[in-house]
PDB file of N, CA and C in Angstrom:
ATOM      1  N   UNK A   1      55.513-169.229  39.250  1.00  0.00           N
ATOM      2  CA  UNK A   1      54.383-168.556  39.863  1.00  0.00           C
ATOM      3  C   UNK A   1      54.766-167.146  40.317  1.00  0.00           C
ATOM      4  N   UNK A   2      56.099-166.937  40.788  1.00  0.00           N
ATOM      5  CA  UNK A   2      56.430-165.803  41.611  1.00  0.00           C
ATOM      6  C   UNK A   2      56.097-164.826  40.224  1.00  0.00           C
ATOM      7  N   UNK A   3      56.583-164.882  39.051  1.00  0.00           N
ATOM      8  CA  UNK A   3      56.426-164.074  38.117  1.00  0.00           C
ATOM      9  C   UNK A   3      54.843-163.753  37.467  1.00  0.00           C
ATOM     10  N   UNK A   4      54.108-164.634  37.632  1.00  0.00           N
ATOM     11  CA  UNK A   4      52.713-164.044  37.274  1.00  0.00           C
ATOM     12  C   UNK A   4      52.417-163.435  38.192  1.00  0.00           C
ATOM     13  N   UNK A   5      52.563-163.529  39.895  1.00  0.00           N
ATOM     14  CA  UNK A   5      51.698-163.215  40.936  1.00  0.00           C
ATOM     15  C   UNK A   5      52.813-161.365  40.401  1.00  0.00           C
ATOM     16  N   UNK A   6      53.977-161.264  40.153  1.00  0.00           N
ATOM     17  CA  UNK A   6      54.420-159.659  40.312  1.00  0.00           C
ATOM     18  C   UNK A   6      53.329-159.626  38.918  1.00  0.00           C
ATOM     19  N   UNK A   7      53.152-160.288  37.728  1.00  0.00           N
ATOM     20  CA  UNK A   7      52.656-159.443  36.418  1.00  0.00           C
ATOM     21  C   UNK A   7      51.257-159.081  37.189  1.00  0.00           C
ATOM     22  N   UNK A   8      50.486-159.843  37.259  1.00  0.00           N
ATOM     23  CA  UNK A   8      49.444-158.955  38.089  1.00  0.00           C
ATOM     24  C   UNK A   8      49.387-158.063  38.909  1.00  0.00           C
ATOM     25  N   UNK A   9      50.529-158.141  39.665  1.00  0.00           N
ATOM     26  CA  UNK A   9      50.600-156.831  40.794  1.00  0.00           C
ATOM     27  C   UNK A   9      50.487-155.760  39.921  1.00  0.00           C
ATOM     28  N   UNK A  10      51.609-155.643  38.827  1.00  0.00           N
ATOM     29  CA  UNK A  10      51.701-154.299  38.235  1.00  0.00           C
ATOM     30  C   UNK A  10      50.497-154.425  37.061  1.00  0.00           C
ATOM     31  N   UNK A  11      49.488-155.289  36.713  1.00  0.00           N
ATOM     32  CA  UNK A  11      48.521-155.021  36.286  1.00  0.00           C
ATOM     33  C   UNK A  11      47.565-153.825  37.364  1.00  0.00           C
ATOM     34  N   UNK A  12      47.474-154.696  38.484  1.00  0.00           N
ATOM     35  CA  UNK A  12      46.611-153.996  39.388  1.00  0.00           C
ATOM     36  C   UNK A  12      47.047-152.646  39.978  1.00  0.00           C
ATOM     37  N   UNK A  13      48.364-152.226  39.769  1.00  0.00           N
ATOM     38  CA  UNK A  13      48.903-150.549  40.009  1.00  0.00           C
ATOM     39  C   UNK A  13      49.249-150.170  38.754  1.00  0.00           C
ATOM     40  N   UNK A  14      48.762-150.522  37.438  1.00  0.00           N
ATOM     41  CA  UNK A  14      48.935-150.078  36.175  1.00  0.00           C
ATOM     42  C   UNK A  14      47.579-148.991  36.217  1.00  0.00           C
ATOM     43  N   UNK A  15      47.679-147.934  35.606  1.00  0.00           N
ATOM     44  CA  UNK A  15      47.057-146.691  35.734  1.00  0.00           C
ATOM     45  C   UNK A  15      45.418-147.783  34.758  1.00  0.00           C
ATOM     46  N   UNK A  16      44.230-146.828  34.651  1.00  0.00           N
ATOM     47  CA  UNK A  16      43.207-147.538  33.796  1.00  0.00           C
ATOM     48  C   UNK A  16      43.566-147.531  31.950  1.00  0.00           C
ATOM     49  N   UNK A  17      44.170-147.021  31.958  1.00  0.00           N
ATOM     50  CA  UNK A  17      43.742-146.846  30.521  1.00  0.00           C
ATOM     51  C   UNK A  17      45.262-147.684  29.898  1.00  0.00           C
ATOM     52  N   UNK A  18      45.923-148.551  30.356  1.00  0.00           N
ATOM     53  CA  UNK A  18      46.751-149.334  30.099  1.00  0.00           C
ATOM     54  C   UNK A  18      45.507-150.459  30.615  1.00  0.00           C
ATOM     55  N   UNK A  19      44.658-150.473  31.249  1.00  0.00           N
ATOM     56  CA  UNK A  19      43.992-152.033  31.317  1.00  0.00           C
ATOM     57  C   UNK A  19      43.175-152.014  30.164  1.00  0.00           C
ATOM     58  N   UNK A  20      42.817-150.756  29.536  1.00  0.00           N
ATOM     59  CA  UNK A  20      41.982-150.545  28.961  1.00  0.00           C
ATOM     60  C   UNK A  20      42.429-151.234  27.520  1.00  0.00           C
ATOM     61  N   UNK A  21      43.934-150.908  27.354  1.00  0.00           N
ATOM     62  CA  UNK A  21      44.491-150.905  26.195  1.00  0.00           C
ATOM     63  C   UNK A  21      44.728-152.256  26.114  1.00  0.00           C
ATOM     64  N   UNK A  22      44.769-153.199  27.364  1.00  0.00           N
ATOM     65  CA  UNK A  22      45.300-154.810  27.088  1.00  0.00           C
ATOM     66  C   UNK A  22      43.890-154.852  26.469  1.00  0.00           C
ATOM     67  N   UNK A  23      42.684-154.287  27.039  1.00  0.00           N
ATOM     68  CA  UNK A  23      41.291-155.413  26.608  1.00  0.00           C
ATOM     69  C   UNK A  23      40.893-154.812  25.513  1.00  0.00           C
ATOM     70  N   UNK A  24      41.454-153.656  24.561  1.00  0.00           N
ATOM     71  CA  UNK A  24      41.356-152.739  23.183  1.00  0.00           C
ATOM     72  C   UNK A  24      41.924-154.157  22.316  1.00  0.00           C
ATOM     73  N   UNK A  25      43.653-155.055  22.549  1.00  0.00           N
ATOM     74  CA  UNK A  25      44.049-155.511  22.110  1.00  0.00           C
ATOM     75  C   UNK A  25      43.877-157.106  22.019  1.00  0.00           C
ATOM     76  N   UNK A  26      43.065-157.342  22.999  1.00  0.00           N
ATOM     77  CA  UNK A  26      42.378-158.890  23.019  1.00  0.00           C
ATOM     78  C   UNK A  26      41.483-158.744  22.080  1.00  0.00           C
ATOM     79  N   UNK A  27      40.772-157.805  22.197  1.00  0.00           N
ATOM     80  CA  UNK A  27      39.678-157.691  21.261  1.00  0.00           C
ATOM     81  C   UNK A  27      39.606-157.543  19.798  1.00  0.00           C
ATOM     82  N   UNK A  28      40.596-156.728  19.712  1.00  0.00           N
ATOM     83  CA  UNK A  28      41.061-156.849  18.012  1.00  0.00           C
ATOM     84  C   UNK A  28      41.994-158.086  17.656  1.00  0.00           C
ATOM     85  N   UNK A  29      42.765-158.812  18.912  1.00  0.00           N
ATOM     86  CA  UNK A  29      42.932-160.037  18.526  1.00  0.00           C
ATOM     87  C   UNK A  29      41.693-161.003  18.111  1.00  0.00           C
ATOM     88  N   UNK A  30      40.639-161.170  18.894  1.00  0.00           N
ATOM     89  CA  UNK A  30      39.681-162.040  18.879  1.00  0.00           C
ATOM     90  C   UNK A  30      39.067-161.515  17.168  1.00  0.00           C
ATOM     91  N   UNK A  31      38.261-160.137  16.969  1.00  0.00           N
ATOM     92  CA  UNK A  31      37.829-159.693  16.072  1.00  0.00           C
ATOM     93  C   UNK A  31      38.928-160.803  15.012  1.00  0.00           C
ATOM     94  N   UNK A  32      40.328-160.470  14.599  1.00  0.00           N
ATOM     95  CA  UNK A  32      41.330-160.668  13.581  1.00  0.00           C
ATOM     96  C   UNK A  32      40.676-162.137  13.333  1.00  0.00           C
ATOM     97  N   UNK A  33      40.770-163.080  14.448  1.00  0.00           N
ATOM     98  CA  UNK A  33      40.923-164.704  14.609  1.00  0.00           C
ATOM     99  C   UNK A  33      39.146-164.626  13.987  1.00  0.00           C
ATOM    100  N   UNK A  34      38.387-164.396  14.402  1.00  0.00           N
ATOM    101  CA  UNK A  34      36.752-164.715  14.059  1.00  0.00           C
ATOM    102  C   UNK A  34      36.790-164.420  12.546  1.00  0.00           C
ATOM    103  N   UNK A  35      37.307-163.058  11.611  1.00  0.00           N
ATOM    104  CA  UNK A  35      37.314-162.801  10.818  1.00  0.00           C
ATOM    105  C   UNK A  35      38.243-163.643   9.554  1.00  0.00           C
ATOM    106  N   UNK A  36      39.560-164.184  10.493  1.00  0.00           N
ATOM    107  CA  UNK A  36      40.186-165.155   9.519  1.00  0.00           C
ATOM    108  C   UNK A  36      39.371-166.588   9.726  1.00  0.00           C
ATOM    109  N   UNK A  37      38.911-166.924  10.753  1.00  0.00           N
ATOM    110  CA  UNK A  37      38.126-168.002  10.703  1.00  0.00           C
ATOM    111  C   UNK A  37      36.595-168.255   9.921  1.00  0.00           C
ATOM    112  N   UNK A  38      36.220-166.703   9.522  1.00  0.00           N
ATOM    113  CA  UNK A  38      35.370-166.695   8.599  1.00  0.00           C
ATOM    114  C   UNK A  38      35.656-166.613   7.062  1.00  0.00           C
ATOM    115  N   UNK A  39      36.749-166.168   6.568  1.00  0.00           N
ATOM    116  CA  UNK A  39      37.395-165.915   5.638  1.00  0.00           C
ATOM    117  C   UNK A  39      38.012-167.783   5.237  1.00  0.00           C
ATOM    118  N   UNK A  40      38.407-168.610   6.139  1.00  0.00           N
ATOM    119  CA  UNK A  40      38.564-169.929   6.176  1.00  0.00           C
ATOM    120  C   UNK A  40      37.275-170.831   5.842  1.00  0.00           C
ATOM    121  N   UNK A  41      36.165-170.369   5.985  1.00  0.00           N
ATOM    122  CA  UNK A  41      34.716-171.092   5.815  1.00  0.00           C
ATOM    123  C   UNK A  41      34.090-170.246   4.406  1.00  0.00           C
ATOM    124  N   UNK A  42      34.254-169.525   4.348  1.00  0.00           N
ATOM    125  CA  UNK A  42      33.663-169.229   3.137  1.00  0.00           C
ATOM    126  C   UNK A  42      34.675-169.750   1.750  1.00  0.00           C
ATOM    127  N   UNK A  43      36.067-169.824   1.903  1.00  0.00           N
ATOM    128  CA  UNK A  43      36.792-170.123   0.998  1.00  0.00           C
ATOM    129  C   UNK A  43      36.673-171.679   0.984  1.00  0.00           C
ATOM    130  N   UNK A  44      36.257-172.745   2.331  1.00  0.00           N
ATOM    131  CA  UNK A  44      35.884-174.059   1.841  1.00  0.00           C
ATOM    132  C   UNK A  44      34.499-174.253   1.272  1.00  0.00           C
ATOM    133  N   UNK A  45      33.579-173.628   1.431  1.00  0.00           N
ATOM    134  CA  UNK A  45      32.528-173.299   0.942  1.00  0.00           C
ATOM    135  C   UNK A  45      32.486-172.878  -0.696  1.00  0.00           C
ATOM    136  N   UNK A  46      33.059-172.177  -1.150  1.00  0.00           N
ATOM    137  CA  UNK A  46      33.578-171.581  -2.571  1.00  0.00           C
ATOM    138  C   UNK A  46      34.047-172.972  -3.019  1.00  0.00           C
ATOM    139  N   UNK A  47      34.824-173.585  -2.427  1.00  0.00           N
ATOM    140  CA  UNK A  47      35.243-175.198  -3.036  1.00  0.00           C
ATOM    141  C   UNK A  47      34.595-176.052  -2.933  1.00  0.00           C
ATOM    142  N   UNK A  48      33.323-176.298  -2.233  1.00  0.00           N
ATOM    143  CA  UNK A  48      32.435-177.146  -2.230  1.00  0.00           C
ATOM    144  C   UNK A  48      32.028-176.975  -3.171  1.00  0.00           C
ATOM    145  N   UNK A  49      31.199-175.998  -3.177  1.00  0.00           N
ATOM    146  CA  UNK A  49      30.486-175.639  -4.565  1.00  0.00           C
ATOM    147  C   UNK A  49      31.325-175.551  -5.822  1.00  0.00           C
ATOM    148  N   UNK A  50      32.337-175.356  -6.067  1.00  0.00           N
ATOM    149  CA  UNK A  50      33.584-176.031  -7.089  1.00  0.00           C
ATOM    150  C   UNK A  50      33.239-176.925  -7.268  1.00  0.00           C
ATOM    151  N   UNK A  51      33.196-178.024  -6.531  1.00  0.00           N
ATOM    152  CA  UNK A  51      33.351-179.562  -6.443  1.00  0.00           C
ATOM    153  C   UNK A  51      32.098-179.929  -7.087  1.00  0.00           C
ATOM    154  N   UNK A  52      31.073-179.178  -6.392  1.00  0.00           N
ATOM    155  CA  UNK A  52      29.527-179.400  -6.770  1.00  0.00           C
ATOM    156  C   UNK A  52      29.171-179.622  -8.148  1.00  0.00           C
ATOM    157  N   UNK A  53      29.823-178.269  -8.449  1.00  0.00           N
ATOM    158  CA  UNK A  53      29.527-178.282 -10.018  1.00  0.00           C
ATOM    159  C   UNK A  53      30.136-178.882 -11.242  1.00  0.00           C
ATOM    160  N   UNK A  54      31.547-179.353 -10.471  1.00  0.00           N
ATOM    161  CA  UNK A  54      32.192-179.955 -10.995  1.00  0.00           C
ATOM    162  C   UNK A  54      31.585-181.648 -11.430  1.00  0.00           C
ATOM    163  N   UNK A  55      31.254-182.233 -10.345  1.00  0.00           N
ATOM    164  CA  UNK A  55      30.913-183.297 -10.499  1.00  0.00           C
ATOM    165  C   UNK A  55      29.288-183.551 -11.454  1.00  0.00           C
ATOM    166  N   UNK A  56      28.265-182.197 -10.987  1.00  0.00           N
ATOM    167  CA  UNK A  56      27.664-182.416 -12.017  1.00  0.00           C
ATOM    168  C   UNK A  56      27.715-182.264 -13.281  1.00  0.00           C
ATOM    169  N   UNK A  57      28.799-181.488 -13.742  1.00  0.00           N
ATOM    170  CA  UNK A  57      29.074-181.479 -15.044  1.00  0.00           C
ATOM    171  C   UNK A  57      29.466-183.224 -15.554  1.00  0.00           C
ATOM    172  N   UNK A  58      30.357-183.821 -14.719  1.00  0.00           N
ATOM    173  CA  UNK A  58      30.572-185.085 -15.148  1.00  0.00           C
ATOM    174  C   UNK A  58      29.760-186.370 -15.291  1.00  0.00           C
ATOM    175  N   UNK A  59      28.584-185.542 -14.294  1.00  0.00           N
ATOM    176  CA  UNK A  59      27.201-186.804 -14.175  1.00  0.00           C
ATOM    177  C   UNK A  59      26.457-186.525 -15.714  1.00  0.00           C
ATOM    178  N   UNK A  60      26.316-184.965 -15.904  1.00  0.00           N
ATOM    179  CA  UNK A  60      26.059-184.497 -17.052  1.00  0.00           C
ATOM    180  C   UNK A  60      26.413-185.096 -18.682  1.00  0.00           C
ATOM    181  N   UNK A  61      28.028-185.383 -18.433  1.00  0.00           N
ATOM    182  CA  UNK A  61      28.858-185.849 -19.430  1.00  0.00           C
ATOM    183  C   UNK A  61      28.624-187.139 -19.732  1.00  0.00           C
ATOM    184  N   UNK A  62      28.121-187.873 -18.450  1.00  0.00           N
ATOM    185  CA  UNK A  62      28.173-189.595 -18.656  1.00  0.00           C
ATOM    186  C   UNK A  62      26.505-189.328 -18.795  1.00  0.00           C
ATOM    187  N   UNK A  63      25.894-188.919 -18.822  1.00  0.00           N
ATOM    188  CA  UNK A  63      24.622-189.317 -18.642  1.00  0.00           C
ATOM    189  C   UNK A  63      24.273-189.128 -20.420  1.00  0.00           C
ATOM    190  N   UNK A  64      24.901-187.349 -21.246  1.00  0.00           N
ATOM    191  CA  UNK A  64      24.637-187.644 -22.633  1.00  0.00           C
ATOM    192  C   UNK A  64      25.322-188.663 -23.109  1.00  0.00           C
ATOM    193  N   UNK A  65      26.596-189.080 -23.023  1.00  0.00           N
ATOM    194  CA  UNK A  65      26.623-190.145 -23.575  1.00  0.00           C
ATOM    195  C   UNK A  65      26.119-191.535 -23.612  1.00  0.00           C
ATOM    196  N   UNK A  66      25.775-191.822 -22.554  1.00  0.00           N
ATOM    197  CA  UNK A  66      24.900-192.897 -22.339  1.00  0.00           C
ATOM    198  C   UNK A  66      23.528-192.832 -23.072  1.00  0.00           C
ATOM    199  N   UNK A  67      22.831-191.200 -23.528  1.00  0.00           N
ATOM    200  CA  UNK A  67      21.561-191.187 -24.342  1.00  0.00           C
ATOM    201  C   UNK A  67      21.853-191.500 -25.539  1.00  0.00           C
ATOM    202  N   UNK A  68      23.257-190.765 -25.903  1.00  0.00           N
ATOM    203  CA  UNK A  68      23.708-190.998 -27.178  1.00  0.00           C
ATOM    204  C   UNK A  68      23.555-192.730 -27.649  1.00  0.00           C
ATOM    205  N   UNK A  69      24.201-193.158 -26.780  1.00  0.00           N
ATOM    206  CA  UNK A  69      24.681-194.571 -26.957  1.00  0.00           C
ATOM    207  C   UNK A  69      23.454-195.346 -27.297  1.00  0.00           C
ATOM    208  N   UNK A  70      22.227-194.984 -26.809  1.00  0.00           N
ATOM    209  CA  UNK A  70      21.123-195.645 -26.574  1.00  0.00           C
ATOM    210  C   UNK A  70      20.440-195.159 -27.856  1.00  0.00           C
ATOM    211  N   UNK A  71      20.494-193.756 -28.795  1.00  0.00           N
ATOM    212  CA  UNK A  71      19.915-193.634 -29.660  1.00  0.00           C
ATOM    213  C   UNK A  71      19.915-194.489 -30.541  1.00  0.00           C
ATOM    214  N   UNK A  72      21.923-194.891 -30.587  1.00  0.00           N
ATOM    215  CA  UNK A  72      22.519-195.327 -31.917  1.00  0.00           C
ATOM    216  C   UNK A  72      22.410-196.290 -31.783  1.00  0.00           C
ATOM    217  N   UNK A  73      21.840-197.132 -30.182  1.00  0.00           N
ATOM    218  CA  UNK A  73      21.435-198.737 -30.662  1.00  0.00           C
ATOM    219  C   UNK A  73      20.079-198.674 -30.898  1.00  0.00           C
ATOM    220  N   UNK A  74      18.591-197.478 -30.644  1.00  0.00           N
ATOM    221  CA  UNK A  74      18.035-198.098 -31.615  1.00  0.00           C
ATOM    222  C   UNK A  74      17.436-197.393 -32.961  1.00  0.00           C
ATOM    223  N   UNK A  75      18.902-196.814 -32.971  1.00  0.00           N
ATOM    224  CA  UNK A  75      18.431-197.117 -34.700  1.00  0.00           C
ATOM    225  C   UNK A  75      18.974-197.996 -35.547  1.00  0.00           C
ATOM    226  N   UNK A  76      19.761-198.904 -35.237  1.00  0.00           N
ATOM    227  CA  UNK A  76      20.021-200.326 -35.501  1.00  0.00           C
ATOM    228  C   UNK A  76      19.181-200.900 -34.951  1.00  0.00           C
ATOM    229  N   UNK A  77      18.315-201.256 -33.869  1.00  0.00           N
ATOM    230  CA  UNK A  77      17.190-201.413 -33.798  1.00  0.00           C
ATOM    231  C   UNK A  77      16.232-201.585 -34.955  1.00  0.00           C
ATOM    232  N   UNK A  78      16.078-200.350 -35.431  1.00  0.00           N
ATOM    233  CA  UNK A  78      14.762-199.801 -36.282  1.00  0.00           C
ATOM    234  C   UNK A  78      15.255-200.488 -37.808  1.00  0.00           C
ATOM    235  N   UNK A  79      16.801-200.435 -37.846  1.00  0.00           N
ATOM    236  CA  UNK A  79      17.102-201.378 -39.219  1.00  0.00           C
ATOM    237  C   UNK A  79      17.128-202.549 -39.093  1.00  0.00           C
ATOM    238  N   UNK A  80      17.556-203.501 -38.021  1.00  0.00           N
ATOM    239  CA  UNK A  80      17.502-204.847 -38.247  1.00  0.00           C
ATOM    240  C   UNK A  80      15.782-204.990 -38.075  1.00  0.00           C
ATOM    241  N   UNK A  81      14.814-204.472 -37.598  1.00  0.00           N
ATOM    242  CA  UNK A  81      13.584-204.423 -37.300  1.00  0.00           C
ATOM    243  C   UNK A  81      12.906-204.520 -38.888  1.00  0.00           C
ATOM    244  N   UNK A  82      13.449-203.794 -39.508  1.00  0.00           N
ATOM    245  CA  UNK A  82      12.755-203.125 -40.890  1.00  0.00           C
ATOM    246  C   UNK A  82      13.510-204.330 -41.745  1.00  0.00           C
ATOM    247  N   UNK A  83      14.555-205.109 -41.717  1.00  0.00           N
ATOM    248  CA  UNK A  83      15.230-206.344 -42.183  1.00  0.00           C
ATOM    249  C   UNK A  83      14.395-207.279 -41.878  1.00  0.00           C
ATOM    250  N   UNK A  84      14.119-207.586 -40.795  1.00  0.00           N
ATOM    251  CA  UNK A  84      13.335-208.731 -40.406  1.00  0.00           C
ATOM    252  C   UNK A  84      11.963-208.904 -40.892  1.00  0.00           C
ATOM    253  N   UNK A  85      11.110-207.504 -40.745  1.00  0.00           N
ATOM    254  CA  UNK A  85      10.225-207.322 -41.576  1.00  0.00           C
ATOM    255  C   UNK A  85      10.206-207.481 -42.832  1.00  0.00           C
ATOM    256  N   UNK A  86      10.886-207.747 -43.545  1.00  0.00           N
ATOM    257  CA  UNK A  86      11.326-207.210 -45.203  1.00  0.00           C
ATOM    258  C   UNK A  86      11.367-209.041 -45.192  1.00  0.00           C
ATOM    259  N   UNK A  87      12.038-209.545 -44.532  1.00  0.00           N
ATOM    260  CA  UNK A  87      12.155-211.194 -44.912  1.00  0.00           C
ATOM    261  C   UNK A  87      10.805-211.897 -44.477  1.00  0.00           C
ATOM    262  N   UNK A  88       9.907-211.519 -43.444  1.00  0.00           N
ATOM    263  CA  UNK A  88       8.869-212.167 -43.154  1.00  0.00           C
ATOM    264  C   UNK A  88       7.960-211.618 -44.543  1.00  0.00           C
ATOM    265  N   UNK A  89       7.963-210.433 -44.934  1.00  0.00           N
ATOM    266  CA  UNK A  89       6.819-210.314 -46.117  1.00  0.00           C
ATOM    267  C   UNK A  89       7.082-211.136 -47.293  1.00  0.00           C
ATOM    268  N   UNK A  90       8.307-210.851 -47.657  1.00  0.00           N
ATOM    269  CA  UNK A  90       9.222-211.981 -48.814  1.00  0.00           C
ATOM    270  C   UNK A  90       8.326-213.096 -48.214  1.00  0.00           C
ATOM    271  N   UNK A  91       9.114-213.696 -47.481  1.00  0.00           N
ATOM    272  CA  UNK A  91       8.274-215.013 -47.159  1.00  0.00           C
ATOM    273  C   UNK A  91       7.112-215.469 -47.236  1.00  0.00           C
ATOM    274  N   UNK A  92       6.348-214.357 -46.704  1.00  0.00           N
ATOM    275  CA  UNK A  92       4.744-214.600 -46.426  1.00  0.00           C
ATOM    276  C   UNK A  92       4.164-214.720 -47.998  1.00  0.00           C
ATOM    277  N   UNK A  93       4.896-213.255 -48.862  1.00  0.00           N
ATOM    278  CA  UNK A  93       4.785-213.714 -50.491  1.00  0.00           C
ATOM    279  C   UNK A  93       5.100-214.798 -51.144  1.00  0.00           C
ATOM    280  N   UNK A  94       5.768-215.274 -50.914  1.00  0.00           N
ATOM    281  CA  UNK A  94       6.290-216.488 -51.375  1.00  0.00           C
ATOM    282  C   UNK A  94       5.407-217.832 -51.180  1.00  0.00           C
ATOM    283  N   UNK A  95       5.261-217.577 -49.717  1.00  0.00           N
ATOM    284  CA  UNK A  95       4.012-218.672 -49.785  1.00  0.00           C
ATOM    285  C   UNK A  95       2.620-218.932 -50.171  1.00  0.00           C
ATOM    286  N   UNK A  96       2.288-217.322 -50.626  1.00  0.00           N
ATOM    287  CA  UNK A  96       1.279-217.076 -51.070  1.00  0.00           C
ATOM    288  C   UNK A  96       1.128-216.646 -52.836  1.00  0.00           C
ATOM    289  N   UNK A  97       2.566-216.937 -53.508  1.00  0.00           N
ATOM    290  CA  UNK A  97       3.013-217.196 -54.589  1.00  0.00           C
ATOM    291  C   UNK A  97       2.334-215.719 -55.261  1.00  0.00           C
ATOM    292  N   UNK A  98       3.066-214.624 -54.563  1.00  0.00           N
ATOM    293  CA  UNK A  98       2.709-213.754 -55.520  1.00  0.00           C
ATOM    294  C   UNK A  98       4.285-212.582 -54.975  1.00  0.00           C
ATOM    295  N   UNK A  99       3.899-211.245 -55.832  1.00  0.00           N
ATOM    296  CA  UNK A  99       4.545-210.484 -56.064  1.00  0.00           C
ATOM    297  C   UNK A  99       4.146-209.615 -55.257  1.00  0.00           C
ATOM    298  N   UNK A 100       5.277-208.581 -54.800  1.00  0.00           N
ATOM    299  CA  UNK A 100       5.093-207.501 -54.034  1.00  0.00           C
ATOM    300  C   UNK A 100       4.233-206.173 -54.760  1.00  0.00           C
ATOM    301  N   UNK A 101       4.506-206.331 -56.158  1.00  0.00           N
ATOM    302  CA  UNK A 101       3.645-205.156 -56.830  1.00  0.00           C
ATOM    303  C   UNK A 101       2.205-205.742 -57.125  1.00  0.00           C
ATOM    304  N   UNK A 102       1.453-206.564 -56.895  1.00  0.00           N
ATOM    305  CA  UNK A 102       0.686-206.957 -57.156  1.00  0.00           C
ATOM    306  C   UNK A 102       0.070-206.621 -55.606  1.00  0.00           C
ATOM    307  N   UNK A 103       0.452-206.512 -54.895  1.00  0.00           N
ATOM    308  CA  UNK A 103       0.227-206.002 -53.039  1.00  0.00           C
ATOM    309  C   UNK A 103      -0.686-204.371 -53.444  1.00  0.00           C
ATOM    310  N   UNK A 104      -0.305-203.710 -54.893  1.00  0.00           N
ATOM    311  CA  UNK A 104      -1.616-202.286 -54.755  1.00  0.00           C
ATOM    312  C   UNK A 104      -2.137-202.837 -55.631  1.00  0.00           C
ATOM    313  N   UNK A 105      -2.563-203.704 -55.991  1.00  0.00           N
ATOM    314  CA  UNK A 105      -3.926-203.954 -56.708  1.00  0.00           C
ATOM    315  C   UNK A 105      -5.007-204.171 -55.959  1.00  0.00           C
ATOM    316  N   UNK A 106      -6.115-203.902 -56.388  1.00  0.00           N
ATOM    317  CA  UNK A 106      -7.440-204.244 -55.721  1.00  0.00           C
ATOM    318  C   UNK A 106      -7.650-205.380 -55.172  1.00  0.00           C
ATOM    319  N   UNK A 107      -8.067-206.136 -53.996  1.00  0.00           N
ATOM    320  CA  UNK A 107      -8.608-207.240 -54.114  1.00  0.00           C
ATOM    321  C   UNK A 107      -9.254-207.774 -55.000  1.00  0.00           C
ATOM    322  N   UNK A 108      -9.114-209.493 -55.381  1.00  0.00           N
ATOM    323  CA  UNK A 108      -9.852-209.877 -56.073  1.00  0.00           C
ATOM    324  C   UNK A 108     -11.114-210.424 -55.194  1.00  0.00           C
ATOM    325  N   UNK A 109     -12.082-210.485 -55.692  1.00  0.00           N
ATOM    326  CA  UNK A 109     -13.506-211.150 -55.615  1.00  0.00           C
ATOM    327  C   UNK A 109     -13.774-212.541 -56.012  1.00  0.00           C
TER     328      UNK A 109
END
């Protein structure tokens, strides 16, 4: 204690413009600290948005492939579809004992 109570003494018989100069130098301390503490938020900020875009690119990535995936089942779809069809007409001809080229002729009467 004895040593703060003299640093203040000779604060308080320190001429003005040495008090002036401690509160010149708090202040450009404080300014330095606000400015690196802003320089600290904008650079996690810059990485958020990194991250941001990052991840939608990957939602991006899984999502075409997943359309992809879905095309190519149905157009196997559309062929076993067009198979199945192809055996029910066979069939249906068959029971009706005729030929598929005989299917553009006119009705008979």
């Amino acid at each position: 204690m004895h040593f703060v109570d003299r640093h203040r003494e000779k604060i308080r018989q320190s001429p003005m413009s040495s008090r002036l100069l401690w509160a010149c130098l708090l202040l450009v301390v404080l300014l330095v600290l606000t400015f690196g503490a802003a320089l600290f938020l904008f650079a996690s900020l810059h990485n958020t948005k990194k991250d941001i875009s990052r991840s939608l690119q990957i939602q991006f990535s899984v999502f075409q492939n997943d359309m992809e995936r879905y095309f190519d089942q149905l157009a196997v779809m559309g062929v076993n579809l067009s198979e199945d069809m192809s055996a029910e007409v066979d069939k249906e001809l068959a029971l009706r004992q005729m030929s598929f080229a005989q299917l553009n002729d006119p009705p008979r009467c």
